[in-house]
Protein backbone atom coordinates (compact mmCIF):
# COMPACT_ATOMS: atom_id res chain seq x y z
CA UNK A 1 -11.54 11.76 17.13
CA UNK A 2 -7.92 13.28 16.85
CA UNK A 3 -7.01 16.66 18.66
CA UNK A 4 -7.28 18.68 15.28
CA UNK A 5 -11.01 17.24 15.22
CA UNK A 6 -10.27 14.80 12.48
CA UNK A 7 -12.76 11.42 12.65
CA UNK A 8 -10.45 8.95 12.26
CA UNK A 9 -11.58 4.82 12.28
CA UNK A 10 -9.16 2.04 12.15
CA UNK A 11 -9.61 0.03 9.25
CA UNK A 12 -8.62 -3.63 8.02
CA UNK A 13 -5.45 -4.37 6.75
CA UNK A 14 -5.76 -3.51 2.98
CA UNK A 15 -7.70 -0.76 3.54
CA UNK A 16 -7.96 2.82 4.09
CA UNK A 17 -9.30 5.55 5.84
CA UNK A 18 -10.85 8.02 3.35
CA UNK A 19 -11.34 11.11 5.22
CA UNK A 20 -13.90 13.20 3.21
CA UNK A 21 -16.48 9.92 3.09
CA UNK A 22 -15.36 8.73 6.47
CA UNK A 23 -15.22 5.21 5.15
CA UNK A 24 -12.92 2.31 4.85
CA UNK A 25 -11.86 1.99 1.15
CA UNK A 26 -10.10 -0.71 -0.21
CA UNK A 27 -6.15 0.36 -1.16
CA UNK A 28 -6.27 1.10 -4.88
CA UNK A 29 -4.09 -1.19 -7.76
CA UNK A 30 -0.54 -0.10 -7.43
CA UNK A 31 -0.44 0.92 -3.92
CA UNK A 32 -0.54 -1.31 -0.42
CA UNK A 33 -2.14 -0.31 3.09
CA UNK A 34 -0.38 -1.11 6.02
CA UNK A 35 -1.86 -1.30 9.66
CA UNK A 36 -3.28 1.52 10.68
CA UNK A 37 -4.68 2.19 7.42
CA UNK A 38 -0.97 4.12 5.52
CA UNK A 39 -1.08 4.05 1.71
CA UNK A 40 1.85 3.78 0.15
CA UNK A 41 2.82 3.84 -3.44
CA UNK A 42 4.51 0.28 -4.96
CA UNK A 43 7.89 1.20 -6.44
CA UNK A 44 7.81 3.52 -9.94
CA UNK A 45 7.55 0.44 -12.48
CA UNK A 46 5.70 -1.61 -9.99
CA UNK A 47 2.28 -2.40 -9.41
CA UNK A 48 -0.32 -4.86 -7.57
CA UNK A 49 -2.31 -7.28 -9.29
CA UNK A 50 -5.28 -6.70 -7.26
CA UNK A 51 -7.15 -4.14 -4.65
CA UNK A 52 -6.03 -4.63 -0.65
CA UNK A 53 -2.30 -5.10 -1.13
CA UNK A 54 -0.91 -4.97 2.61
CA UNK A 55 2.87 -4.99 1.69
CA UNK A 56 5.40 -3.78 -0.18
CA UNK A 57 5.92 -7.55 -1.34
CA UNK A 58 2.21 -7.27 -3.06
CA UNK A 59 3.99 -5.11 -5.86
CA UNK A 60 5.31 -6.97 -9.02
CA UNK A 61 7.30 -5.21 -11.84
CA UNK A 62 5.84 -4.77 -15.03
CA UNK A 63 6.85 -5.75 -18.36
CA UNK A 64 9.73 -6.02 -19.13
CA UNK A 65 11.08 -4.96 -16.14
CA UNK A 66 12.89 -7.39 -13.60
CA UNK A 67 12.02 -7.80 -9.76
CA UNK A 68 14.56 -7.58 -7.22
CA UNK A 69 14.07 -7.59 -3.76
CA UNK A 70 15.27 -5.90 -0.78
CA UNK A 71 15.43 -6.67 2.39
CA UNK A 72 14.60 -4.24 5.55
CA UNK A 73 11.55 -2.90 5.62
CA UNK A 74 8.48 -3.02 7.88
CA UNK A 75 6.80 -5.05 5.86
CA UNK A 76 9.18 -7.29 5.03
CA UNK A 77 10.59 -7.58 1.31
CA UNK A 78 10.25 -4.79 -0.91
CA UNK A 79 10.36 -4.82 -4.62
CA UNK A 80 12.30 -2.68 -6.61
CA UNK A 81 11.93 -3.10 -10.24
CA UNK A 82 15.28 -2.19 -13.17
CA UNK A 83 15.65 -2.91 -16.48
């Protein structure tokens, strides 16, 4: 429990901690879960192809969009997507 009285749990990469079911939940299309169970949004343009993305390097531009990736974060490559 955290000192505001939240239930937390620590959940599998690719997942997420949804507070009002106190469940693990699998990160949604277009967004990745890190450890610790962050979800973050894949870059505007971008999506995943699939549930439990765990990096910013799941994401893949859509049509007709082209990926280019970046270097430096956490996770490794992200993807930024131009047209």
């Amino acid at each position: 429990m955290c000192e505001d009285g939240r239930i937390t749990k620590h959940c599998l990469r690719g997942e997420f901690f949804n507070e009002p079911t106190r469940q693990c939940n699998y990160c949604p299309v277009g967004f990745y879960c890190t450890d610790g169970g962050s979800v973050k949004a894949c870059s505007p343009g971008a999506t995943t192809l699939q549930t439990r993305a765990t990096a910013a390097s799941d994401c893949f531009c859509t049509l007709p969009l082209e990926m280019v990736l970046v270097n430096g974060t956490a996770e490794g490559l992200s993807v930024k997507c131009r047209r």
